[in-house]
C-alpha atoms as a PDB file:
ATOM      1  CA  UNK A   1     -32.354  42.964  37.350  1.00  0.00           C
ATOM      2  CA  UNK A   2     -29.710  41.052  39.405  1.00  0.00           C
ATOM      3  CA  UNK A   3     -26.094  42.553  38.700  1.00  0.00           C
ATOM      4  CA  UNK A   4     -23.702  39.885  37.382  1.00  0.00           C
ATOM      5  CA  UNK A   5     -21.369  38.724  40.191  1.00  0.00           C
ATOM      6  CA  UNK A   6     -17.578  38.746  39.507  1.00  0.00           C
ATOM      7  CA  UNK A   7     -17.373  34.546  39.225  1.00  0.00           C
ATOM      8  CA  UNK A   8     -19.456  34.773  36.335  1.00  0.00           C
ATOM      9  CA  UNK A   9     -17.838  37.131  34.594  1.00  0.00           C
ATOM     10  CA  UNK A  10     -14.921  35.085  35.065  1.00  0.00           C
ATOM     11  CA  UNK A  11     -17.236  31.905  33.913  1.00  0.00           C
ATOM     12  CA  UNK A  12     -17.983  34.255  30.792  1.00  0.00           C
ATOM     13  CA  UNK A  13     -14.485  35.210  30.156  1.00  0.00           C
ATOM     14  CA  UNK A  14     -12.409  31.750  30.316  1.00  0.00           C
ATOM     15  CA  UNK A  15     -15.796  30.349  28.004  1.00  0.00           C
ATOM     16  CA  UNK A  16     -15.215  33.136  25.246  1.00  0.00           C
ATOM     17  CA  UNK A  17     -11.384  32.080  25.417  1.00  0.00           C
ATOM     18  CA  UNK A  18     -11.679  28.827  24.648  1.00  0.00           C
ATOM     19  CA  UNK A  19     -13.887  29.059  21.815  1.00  0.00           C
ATOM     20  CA  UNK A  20     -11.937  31.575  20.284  1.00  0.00           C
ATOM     21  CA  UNK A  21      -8.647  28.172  20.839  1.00  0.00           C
ATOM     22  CA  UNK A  22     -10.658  25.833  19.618  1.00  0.00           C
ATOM     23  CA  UNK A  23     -11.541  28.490  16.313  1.00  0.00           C
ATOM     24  CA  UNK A  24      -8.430  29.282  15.736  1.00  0.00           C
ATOM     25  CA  UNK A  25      -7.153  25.681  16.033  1.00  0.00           C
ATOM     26  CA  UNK A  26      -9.513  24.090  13.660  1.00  0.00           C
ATOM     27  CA  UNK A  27      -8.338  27.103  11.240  1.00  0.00           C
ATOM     28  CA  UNK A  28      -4.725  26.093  11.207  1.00  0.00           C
ATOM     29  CA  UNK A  29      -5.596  22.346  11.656  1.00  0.00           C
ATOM     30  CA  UNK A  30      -7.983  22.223   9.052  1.00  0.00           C
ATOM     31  CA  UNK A  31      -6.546  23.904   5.993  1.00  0.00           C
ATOM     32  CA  UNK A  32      -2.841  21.752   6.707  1.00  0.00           C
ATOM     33  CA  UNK A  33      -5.294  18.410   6.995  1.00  0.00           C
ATOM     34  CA  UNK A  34      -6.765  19.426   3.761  1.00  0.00           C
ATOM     35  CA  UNK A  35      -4.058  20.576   2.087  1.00  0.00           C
ATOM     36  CA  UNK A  36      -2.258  17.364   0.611  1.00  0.00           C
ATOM     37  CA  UNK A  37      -5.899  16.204  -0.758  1.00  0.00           C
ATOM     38  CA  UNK A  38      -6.508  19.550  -2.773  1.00  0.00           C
ATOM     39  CA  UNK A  39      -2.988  19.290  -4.136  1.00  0.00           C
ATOM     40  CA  UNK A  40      -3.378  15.359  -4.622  1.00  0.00           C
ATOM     41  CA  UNK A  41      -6.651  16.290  -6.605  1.00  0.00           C
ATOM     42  CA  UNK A  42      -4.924  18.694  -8.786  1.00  0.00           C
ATOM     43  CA  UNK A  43      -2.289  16.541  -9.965  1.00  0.00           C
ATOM     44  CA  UNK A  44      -3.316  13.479 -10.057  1.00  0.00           C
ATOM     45  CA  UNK A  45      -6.468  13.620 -11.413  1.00  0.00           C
ATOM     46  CA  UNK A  46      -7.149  12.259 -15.061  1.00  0.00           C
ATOM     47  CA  UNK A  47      -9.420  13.723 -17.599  1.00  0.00           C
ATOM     48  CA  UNK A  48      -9.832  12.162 -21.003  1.00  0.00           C
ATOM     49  CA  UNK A  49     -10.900  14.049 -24.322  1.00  0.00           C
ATOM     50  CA  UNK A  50     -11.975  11.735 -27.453  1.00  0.00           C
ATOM     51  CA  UNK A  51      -9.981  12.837 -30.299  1.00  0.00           C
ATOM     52  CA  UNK A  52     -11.145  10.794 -32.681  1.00  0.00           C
ATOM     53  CA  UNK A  53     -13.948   7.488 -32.930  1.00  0.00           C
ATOM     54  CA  UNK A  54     -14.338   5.692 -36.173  1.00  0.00           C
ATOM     55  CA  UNK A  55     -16.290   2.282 -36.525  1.00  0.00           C
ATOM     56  CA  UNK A  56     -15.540  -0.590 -39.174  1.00  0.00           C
ATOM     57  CA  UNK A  57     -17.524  -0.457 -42.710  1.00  0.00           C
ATOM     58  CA  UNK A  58     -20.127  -2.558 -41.498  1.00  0.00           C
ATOM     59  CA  UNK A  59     -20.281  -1.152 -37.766  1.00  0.00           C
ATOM     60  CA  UNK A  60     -18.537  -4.801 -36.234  1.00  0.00           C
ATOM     61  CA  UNK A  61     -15.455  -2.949 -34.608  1.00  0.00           C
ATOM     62  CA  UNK A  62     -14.361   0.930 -33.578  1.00  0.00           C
ATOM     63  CA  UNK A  63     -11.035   2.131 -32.776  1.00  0.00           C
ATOM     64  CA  UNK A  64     -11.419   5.239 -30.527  1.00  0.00           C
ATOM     65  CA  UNK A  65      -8.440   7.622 -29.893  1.00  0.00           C
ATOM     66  CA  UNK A  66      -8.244   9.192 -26.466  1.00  0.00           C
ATOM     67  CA  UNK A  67      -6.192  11.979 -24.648  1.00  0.00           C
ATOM     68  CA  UNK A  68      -5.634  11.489 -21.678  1.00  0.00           C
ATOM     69  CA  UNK A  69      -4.553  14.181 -19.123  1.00  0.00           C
ATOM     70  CA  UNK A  70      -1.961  11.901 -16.703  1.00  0.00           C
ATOM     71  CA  UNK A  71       0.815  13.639 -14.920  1.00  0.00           C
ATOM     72  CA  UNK A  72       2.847  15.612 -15.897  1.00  0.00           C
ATOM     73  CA  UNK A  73       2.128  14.789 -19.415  1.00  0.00           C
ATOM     74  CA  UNK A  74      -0.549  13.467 -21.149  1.00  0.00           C
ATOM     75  CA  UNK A  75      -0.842  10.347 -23.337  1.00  0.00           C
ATOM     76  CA  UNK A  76      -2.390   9.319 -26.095  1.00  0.00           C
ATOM     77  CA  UNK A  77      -4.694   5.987 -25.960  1.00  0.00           C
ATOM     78  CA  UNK A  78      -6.136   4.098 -29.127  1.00  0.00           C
ATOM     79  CA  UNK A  79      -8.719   1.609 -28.046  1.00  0.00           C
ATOM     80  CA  UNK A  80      -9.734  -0.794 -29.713  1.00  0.00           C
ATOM     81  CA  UNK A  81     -11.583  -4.450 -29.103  1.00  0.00           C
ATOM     82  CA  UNK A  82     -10.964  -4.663 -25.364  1.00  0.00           C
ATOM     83  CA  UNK A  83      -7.043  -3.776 -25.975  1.00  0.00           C
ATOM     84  CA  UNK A  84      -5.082  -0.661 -25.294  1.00  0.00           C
ATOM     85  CA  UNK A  85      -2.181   1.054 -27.036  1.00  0.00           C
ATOM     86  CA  UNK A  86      -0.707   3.979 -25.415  1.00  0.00           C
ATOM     87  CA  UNK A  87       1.556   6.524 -27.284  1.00  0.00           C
ATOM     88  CA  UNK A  88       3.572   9.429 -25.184  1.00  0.00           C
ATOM     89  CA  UNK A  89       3.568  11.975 -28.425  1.00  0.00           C
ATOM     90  CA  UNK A  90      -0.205  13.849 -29.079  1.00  0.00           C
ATOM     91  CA  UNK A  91      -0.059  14.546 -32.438  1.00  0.00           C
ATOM     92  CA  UNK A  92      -1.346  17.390 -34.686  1.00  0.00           C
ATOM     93  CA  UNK A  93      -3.543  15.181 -36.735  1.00  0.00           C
ATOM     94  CA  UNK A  94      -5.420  11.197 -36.638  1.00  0.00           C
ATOM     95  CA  UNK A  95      -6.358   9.623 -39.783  1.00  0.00           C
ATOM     96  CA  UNK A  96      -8.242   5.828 -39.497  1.00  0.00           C
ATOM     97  CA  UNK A  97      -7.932   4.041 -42.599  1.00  0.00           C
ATOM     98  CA  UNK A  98     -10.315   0.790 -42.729  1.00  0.00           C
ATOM     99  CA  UNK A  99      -9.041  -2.120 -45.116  1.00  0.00           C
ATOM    100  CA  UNK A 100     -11.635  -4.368 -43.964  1.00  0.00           C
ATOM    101  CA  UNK A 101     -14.105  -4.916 -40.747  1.00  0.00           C
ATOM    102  CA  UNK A 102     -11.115  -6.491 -39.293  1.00  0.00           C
ATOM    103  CA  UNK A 103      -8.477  -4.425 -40.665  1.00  0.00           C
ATOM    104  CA  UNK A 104      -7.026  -0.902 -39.647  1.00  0.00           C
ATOM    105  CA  UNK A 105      -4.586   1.148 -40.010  1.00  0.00           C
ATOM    106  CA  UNK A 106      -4.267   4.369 -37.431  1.00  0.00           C
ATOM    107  CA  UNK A 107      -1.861   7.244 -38.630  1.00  0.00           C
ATOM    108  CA  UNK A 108      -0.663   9.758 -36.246  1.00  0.00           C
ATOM    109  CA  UNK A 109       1.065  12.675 -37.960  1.00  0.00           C
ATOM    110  CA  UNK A 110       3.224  15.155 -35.622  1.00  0.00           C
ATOM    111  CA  UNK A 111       4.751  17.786 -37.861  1.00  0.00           C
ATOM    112  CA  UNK A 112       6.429  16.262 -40.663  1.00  0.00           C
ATOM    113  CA  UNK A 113       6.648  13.033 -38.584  1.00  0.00           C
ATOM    114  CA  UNK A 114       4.088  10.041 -39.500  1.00  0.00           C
ATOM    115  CA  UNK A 115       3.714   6.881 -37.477  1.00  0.00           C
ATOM    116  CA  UNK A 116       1.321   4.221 -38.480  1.00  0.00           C
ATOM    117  CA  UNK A 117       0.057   1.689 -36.493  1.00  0.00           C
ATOM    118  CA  UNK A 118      -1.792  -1.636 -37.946  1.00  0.00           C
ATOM    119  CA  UNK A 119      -5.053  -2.299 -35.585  1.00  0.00           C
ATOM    120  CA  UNK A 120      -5.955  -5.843 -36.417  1.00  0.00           C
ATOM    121  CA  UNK A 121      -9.195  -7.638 -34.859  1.00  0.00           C
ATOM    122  CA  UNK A 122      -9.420 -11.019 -33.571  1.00  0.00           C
END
């Protein structure tokens, strides 16, 4: 067994330094890169949640009515055709009244509040 000489101790010692700077490094430099991503992610991402889907009497058209989770508040969308109607207030309740295939009528109710909205196809 040949006792380890004094350079490579020192070989040993400024090789376990610098990997313990470069680990700490990359554990301050990583997180703060990361950072504005995770919080980008958490506020800017959009979910949706179908609140109500209802199709014509004969099946031709639907009108779909869609949450969606935008920041800082979320919207309402009704969807219809290849159109898009967007409506800042989610209400308590959705009734879709049918006249005809190409004939709707969408009623958002939000307390005693009650907004209808004609949905006419083309």
């Amino acid at each position: 067994m040949n006792p380890r000489t004094y350079h490579e101790d020192e070989i040993d010692i400024r090789k376990t330094k610098n990997l313990t700077g470069i680990g700490c490094l990359l554990a301050v430099v990583l997180p703060i890169l990361l950072l504005p991503f995770i919080i980008g992610w958490l506020f800017f991402r959009t979910g949706e949640t179908t609140l109500e889907i209802s199709s014509s009497p004969h099946d031709v058209h639907t009108i779909e009515v869609v949450k969606v989770d935008e920041f800082p508040d979320p919207v309402i969308d009704i969807r219809y055709g290849d159109q898009v109607m967007t409506k800042t207030k989610i209400p308590d309740e959705i009734k879709i009244d049918w006249e005809s295939d190409q004939k709707a009528t969408v009623t958002l109710i939000k307390g005693d509040r009650k907004q209808t909205i004609p949905i006419i196809f083309d």
